[in-house]
PDB file of N, CA and C in Angstrom:
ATOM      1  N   UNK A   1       8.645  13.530 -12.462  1.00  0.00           N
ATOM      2  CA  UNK A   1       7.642  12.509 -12.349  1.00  0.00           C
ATOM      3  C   UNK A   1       7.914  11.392 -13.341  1.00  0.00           C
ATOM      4  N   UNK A   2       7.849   9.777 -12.881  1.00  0.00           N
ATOM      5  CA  UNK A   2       8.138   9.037 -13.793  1.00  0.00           C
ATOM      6  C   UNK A   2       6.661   8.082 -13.562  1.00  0.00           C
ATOM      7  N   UNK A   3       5.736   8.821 -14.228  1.00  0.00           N
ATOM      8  CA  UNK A   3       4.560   7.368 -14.334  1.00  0.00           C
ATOM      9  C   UNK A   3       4.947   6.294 -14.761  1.00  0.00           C
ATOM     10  N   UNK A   4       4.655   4.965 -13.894  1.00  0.00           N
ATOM     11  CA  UNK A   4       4.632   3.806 -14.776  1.00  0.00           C
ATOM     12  C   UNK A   4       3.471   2.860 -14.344  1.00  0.00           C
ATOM     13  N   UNK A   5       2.923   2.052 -15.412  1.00  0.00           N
ATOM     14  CA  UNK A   5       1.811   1.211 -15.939  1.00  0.00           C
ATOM     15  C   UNK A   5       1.979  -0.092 -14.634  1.00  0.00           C
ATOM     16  N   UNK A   6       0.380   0.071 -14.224  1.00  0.00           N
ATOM     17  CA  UNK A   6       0.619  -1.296 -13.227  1.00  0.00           C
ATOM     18  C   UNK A   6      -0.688  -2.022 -13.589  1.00  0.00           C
ATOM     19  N   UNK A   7      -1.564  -1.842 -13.892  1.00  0.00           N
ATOM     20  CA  UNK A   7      -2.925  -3.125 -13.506  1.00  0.00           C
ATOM     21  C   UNK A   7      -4.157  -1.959 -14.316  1.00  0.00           C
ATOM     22  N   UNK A   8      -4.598  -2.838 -15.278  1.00  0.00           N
ATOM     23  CA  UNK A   8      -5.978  -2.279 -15.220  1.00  0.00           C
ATOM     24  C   UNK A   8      -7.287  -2.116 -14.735  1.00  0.00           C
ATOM     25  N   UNK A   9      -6.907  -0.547 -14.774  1.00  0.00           N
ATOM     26  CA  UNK A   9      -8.290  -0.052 -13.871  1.00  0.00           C
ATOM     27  C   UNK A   9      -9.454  -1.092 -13.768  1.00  0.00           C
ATOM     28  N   UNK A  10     -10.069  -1.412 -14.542  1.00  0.00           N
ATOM     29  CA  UNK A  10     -10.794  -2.459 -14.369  1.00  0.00           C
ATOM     30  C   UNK A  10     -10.833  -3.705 -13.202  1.00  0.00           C
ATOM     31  N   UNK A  11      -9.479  -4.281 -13.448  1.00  0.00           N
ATOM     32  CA  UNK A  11      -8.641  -5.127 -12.712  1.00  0.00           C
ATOM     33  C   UNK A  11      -8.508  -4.807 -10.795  1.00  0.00           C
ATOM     34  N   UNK A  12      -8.096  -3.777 -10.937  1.00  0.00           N
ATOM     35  CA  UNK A  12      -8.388  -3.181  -9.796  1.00  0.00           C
ATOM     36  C   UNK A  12      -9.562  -2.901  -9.510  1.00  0.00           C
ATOM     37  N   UNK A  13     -10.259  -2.502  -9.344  1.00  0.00           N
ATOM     38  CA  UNK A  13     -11.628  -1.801  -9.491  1.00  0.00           C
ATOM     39  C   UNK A  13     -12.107  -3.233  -8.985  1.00  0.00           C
ATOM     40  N   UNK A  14     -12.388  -4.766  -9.377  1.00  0.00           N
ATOM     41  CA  UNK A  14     -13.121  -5.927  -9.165  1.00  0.00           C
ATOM     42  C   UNK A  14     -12.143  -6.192  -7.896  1.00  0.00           C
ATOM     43  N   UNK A  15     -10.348  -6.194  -7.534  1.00  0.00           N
ATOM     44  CA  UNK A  15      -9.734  -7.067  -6.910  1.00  0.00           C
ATOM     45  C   UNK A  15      -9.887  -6.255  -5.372  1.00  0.00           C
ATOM     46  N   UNK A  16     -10.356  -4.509  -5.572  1.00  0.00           N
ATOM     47  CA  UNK A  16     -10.034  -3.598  -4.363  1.00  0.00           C
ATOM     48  C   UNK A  16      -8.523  -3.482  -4.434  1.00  0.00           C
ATOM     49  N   UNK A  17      -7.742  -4.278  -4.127  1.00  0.00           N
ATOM     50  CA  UNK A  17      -6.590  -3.964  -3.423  1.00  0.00           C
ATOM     51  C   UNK A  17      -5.654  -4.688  -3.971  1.00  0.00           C
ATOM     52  N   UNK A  18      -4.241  -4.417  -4.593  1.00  0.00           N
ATOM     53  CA  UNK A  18      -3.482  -5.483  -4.731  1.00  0.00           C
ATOM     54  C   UNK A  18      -1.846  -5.108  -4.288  1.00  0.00           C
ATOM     55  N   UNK A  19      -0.876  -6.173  -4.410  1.00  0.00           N
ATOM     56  CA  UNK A  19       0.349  -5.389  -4.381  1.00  0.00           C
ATOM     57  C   UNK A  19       1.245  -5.996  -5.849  1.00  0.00           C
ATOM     58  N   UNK A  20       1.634  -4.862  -6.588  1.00  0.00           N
ATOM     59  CA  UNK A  20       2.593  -4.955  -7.766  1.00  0.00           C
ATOM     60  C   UNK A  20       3.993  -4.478  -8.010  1.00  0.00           C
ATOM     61  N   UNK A  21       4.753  -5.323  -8.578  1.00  0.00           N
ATOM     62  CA  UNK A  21       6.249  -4.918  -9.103  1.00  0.00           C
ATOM     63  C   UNK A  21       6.129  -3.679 -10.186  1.00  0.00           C
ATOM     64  N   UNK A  22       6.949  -2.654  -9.080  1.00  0.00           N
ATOM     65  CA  UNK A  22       7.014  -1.445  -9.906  1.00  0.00           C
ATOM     66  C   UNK A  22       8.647  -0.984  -9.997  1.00  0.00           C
ATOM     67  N   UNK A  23       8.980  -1.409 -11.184  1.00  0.00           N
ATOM     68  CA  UNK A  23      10.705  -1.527 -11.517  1.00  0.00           C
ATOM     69  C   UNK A  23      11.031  -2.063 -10.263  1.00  0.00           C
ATOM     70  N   UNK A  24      12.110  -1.846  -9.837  1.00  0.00           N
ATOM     71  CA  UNK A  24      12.972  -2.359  -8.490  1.00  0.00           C
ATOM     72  C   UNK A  24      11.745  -2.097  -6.835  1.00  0.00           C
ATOM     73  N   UNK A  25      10.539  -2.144  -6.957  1.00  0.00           N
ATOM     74  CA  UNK A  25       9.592  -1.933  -5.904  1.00  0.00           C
ATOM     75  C   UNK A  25       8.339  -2.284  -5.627  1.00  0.00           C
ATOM     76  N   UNK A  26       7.787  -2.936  -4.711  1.00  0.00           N
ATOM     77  CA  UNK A  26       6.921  -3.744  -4.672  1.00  0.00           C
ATOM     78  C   UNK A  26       5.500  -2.499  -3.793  1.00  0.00           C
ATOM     79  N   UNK A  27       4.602  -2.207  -4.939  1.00  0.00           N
ATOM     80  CA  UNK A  27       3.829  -1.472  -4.677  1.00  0.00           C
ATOM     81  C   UNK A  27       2.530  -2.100  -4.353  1.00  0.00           C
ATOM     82  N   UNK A  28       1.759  -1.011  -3.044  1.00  0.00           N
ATOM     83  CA  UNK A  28       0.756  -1.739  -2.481  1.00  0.00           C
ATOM     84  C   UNK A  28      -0.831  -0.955  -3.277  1.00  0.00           C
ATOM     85  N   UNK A  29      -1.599  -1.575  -4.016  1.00  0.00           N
ATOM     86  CA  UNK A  29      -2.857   0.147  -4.654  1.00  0.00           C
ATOM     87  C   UNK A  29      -3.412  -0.250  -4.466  1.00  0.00           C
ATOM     88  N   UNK A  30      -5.064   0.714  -3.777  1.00  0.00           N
ATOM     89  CA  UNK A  30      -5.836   0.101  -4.205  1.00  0.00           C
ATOM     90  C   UNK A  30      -7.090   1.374  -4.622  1.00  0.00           C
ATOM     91  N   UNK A  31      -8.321   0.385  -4.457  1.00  0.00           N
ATOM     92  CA  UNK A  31      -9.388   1.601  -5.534  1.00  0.00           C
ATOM     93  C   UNK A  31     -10.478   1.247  -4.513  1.00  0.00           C
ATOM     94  N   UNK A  32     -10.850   2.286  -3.178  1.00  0.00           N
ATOM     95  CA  UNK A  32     -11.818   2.340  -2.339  1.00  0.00           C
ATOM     96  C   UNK A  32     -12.510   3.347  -2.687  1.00  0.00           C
ATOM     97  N   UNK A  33     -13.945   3.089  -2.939  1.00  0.00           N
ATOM     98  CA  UNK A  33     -15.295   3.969  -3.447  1.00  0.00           C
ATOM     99  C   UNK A  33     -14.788   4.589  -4.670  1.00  0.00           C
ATOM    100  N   UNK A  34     -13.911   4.168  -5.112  1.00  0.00           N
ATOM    101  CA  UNK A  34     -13.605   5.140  -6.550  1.00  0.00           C
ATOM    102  C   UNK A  34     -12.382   5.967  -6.464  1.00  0.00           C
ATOM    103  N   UNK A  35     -11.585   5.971  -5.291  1.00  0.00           N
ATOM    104  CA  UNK A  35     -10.417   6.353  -4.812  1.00  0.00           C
ATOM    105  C   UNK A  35      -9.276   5.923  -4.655  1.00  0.00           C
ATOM    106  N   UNK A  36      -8.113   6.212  -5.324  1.00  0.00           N
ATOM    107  CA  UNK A  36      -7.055   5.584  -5.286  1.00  0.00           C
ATOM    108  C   UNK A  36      -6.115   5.546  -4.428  1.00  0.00           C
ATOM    109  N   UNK A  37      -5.378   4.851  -4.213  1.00  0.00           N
ATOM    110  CA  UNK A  37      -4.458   4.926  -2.884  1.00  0.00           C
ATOM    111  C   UNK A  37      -2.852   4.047  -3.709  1.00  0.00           C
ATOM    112  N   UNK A  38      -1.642   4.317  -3.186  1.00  0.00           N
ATOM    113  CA  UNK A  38      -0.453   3.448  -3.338  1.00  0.00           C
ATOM    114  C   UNK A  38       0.615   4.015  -2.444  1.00  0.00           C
ATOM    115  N   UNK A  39       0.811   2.728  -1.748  1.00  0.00           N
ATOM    116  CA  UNK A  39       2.061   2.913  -0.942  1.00  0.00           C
ATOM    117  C   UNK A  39       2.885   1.821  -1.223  1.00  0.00           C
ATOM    118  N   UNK A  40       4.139   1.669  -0.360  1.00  0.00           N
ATOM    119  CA  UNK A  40       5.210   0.413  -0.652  1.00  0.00           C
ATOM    120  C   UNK A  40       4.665  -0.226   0.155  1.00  0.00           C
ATOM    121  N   UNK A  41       4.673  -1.795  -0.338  1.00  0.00           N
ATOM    122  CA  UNK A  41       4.199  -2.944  -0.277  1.00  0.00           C
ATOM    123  C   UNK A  41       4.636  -3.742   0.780  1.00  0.00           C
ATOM    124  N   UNK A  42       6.009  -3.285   1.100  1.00  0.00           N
ATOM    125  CA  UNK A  42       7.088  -4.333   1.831  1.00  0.00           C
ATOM    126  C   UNK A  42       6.841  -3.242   3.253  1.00  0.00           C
ATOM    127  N   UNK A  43       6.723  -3.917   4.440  1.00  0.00           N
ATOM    128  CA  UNK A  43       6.441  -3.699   5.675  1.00  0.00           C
ATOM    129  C   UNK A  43       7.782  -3.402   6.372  1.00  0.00           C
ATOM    130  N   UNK A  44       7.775  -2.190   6.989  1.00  0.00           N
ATOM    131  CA  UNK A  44       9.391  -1.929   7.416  1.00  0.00           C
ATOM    132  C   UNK A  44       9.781  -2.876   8.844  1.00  0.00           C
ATOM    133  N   UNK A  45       8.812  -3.460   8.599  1.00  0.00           N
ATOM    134  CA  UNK A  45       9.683  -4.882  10.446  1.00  0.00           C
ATOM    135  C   UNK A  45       9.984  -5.265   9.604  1.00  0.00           C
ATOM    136  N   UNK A  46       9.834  -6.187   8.719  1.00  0.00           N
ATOM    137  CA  UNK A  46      10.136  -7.940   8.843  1.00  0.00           C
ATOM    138  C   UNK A  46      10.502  -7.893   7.252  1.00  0.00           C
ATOM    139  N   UNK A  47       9.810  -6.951   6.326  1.00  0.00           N
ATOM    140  CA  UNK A  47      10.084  -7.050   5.206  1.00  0.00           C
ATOM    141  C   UNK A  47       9.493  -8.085   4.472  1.00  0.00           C
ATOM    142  N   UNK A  48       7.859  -8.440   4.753  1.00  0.00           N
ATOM    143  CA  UNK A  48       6.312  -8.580   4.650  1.00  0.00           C
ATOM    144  C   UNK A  48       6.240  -8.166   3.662  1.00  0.00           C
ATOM    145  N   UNK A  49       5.144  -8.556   2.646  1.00  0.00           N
ATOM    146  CA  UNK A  49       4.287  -8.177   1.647  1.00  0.00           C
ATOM    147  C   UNK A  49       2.879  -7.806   2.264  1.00  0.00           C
ATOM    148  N   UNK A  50       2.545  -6.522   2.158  1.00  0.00           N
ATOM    149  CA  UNK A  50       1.205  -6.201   2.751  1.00  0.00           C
ATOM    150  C   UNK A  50       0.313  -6.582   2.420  1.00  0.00           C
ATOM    151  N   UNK A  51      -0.913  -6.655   3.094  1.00  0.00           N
ATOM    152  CA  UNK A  51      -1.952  -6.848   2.038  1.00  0.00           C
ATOM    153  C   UNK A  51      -3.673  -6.607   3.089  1.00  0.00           C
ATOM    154  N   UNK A  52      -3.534  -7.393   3.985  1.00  0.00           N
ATOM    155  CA  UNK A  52      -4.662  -6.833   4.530  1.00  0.00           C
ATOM    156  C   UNK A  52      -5.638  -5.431   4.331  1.00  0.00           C
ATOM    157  N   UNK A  53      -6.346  -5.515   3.625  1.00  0.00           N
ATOM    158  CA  UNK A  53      -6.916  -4.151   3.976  1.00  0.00           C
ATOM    159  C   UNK A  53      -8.507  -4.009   4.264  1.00  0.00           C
ATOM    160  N   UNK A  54      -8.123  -3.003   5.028  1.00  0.00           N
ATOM    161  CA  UNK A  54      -9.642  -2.604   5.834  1.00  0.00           C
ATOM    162  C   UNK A  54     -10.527  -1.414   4.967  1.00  0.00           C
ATOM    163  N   UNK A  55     -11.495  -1.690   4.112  1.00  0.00           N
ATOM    164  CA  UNK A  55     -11.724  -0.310   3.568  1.00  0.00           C
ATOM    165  C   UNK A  55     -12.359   0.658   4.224  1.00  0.00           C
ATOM    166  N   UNK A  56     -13.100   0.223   5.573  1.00  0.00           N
ATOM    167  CA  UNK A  56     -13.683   1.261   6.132  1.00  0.00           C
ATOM    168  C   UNK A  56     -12.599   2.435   7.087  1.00  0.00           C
ATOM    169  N   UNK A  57     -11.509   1.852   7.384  1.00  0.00           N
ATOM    170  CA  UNK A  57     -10.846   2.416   8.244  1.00  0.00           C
ATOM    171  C   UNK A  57      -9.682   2.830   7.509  1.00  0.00           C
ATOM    172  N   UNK A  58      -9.672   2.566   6.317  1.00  0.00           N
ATOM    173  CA  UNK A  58      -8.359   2.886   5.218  1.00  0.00           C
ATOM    174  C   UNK A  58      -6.949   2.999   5.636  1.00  0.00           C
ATOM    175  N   UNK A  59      -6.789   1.610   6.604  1.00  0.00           N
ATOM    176  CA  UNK A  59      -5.588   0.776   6.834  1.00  0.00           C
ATOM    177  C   UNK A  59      -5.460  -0.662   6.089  1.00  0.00           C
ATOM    178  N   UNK A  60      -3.724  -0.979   6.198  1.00  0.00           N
ATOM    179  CA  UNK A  60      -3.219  -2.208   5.484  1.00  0.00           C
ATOM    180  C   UNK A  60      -2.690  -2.578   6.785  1.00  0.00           C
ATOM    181  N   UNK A  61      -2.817  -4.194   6.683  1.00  0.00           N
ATOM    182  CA  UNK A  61      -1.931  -4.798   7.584  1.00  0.00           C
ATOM    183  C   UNK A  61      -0.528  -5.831   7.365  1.00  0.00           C
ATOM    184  N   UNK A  62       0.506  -6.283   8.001  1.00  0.00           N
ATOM    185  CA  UNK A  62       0.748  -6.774   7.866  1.00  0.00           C
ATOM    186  C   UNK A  62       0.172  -8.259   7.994  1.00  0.00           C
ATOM    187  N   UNK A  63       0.584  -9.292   6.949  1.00  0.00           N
ATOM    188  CA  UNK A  63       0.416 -10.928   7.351  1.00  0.00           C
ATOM    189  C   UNK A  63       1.161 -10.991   8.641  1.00  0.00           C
ATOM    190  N   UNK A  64       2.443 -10.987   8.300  1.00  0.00           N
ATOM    191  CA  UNK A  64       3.529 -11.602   9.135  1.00  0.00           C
ATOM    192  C   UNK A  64       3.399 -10.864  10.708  1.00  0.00           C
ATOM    193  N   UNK A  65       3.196 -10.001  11.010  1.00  0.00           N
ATOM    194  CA  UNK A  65       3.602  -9.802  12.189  1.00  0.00           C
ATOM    195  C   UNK A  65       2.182  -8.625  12.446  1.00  0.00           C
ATOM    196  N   UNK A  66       1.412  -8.187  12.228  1.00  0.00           N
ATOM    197  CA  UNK A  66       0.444  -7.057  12.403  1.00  0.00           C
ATOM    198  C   UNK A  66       0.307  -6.211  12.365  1.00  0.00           C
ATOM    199  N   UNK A  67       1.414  -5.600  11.996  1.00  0.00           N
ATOM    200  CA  UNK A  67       1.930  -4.496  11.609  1.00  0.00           C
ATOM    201  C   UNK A  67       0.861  -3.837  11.160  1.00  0.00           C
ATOM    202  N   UNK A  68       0.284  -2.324  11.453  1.00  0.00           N
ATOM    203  CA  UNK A  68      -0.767  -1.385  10.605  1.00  0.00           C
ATOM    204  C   UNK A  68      -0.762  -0.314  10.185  1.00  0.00           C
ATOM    205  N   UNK A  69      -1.039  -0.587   8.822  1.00  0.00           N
ATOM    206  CA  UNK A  69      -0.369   0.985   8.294  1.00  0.00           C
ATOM    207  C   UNK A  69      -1.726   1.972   7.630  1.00  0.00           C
ATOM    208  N   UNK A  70      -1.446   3.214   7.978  1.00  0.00           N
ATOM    209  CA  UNK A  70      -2.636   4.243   7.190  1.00  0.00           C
ATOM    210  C   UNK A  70      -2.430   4.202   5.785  1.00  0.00           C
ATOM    211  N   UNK A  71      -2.948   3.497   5.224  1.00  0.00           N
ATOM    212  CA  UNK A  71      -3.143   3.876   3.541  1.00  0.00           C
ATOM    213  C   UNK A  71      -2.861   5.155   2.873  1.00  0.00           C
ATOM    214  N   UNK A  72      -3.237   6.281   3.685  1.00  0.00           N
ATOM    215  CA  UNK A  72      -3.739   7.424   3.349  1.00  0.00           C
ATOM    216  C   UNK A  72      -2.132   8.201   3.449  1.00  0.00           C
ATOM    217  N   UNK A  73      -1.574   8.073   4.574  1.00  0.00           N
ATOM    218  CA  UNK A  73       0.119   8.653   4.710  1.00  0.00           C
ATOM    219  C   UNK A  73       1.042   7.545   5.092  1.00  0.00           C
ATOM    220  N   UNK A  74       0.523   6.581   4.864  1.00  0.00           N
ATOM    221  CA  UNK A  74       1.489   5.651   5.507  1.00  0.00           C
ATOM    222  C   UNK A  74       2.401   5.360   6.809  1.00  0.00           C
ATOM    223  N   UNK A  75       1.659   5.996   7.524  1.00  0.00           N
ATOM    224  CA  UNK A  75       2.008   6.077   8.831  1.00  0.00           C
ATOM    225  C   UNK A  75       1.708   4.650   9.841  1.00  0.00           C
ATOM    226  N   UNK A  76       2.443   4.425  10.518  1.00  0.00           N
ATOM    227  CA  UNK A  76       2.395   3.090  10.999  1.00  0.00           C
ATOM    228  C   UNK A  76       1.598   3.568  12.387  1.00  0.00           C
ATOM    229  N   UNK A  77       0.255   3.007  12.144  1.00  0.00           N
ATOM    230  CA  UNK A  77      -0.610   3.347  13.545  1.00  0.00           C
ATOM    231  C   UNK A  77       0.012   2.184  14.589  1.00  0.00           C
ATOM    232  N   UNK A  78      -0.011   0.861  14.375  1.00  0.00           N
ATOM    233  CA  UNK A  78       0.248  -0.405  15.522  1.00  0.00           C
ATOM    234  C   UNK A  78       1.517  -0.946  14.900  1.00  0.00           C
ATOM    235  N   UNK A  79       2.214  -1.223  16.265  1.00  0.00           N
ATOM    236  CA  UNK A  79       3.475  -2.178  15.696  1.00  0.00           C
ATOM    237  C   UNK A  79       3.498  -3.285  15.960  1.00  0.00           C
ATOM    238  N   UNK A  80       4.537  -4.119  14.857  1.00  0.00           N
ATOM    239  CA  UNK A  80       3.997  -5.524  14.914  1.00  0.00           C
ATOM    240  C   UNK A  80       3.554  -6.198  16.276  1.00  0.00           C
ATOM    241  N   UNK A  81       2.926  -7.042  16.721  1.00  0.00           N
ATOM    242  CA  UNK A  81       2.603  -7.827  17.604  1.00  0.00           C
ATOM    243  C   UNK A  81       3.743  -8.372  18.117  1.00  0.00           C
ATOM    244  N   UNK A  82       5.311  -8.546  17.587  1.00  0.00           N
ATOM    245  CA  UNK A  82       6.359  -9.186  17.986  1.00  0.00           C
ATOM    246  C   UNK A  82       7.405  -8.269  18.578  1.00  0.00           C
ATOM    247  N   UNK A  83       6.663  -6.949  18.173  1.00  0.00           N
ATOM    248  CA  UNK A  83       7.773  -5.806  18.541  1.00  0.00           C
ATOM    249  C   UNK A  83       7.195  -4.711  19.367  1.00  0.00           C
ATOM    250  N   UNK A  84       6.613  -4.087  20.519  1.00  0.00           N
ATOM    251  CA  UNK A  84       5.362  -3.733  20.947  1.00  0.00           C
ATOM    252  C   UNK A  84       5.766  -2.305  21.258  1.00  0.00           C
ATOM    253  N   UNK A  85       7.161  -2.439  21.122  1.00  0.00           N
ATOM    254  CA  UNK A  85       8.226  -1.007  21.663  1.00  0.00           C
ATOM    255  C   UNK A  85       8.210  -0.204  20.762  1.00  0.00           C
ATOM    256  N   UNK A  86       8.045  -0.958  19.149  1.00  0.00           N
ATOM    257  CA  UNK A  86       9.092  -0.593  18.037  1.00  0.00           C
ATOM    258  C   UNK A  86       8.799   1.326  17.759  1.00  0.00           C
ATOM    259  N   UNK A  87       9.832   1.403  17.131  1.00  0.00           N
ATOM    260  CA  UNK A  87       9.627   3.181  17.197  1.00  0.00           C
ATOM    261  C   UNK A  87       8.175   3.614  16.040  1.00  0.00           C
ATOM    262  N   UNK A  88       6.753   3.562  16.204  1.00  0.00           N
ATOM    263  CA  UNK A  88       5.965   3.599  14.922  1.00  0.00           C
ATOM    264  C   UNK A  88       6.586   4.896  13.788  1.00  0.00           C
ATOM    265  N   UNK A  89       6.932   6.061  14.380  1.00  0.00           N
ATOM    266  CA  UNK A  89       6.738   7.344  13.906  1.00  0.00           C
ATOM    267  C   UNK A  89       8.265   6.896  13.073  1.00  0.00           C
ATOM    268  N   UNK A  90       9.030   5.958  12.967  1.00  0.00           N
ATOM    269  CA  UNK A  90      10.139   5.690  12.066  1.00  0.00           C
ATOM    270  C   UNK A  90       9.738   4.493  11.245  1.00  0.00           C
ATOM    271  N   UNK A  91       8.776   3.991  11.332  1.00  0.00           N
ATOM    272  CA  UNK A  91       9.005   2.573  10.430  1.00  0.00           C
ATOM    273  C   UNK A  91       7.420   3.091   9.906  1.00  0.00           C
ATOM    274  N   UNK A  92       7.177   4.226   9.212  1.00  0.00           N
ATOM    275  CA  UNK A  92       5.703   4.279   8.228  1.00  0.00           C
ATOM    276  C   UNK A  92       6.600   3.724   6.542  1.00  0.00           C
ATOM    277  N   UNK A  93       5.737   3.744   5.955  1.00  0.00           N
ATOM    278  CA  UNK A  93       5.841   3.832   4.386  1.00  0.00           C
ATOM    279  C   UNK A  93       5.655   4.757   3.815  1.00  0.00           C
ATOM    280  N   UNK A  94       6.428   5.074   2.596  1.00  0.00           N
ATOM    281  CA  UNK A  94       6.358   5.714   1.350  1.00  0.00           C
ATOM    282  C   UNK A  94       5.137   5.757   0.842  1.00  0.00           C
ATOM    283  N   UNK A  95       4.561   6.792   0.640  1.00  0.00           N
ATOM    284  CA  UNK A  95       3.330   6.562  -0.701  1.00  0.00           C
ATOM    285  C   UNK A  95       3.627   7.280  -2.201  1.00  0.00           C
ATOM    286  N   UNK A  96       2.620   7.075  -2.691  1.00  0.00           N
ATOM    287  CA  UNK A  96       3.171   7.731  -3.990  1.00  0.00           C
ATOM    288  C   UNK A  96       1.746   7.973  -4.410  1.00  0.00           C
ATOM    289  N   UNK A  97       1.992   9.019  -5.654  1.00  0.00           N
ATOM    290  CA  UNK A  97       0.987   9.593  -6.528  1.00  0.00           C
ATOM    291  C   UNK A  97       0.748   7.916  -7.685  1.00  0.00           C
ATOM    292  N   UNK A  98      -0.962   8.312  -7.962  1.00  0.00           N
ATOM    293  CA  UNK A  98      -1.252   7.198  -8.215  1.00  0.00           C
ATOM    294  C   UNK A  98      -2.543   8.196  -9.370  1.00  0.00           C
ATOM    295  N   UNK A  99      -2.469   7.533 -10.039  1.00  0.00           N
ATOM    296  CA  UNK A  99      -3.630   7.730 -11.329  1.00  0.00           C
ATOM    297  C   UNK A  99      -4.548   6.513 -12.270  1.00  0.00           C
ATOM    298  N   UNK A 100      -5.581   7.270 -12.751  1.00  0.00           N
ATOM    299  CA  UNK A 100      -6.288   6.310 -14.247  1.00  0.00           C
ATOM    300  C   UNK A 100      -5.510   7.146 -14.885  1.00  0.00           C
ATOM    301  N   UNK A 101      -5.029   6.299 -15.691  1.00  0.00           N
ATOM    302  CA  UNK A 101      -5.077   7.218 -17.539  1.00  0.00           C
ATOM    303  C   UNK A 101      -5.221   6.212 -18.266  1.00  0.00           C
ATOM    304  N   UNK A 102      -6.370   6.524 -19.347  1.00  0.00           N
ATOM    305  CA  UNK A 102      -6.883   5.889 -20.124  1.00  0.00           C
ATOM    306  C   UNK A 102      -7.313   4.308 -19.808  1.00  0.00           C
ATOM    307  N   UNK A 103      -7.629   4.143 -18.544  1.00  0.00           N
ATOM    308  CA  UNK A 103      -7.954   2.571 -18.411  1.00  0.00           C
ATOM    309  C   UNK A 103      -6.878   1.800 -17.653  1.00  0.00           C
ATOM    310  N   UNK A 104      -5.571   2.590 -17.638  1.00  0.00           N
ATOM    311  CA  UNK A 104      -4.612   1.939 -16.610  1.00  0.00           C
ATOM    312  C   UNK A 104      -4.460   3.030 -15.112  1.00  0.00           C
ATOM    313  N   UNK A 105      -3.927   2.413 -14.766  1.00  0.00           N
ATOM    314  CA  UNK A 105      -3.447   2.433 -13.314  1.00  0.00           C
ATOM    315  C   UNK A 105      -1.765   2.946 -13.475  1.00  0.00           C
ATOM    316  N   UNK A 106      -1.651   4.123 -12.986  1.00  0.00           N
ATOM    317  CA  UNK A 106      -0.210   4.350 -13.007  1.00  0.00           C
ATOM    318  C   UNK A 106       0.156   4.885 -11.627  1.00  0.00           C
ATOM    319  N   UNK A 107       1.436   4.268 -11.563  1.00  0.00           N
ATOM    320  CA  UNK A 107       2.224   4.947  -9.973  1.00  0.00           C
ATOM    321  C   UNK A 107       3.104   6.004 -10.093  1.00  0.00           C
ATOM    322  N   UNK A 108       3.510   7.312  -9.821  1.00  0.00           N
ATOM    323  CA  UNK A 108       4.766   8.179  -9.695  1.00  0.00           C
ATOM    324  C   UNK A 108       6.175   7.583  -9.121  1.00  0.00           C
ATOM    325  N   UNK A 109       6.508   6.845  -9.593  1.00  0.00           N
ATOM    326  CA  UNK A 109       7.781   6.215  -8.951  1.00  0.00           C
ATOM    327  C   UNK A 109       8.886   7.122  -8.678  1.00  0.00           C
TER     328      UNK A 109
END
């Protein structure tokens, strides 16, 4: 396990949702009802920065193309709007273990 430091809890906690540089990786977290979530940031079509998110349905979307991903496993429920074929069950995301400690926000990279 390699925790590393992204945003304070706090920080999160007011923004819901953000996406951050985690060494060489662009991570997506966020903090719904008090619950943490992090997956990769970058959208496997187009190579998008995610960001949309729905908190009731605890999906992210893509900007660029619509791409929708489960927060929860990262599984790609809809494929982009430009690609209608695309294979979903191959293009989900990575998630990762995500924590408070002491007031920060850390990812398992």
């Amino acid at each position: 396990m390699v925790w590393k430091r992204t945003i304070s809890a706090k920080a999160l906690e007011k923004a819901k949702s953000t996406a951050v540089k985690v060494e060489d990786k662009v991570v997506f977290i966020a903090n719904i009802k008090g619950v943490l979530y992090a997956m990769d940031a970058v959208c496997s079509h187009a190579r998008c920065i995610l960001g949309q998110l729905d908190e009731e349905k605890l999906t992210v979307k893509c900007y660029c193309h619509h791409a929708l991903f489960d927060l929860r496993s990262g599984q790609m429920l809809e494929p982009p709007y430009v690609a209608p074929d695309a294979p979903k069950e191959k293009l989900g995301l990575k998630t990762y273990q995500i924590r408070d400690n002491g007031g920060w926000i850390e990812v398992d990279i």
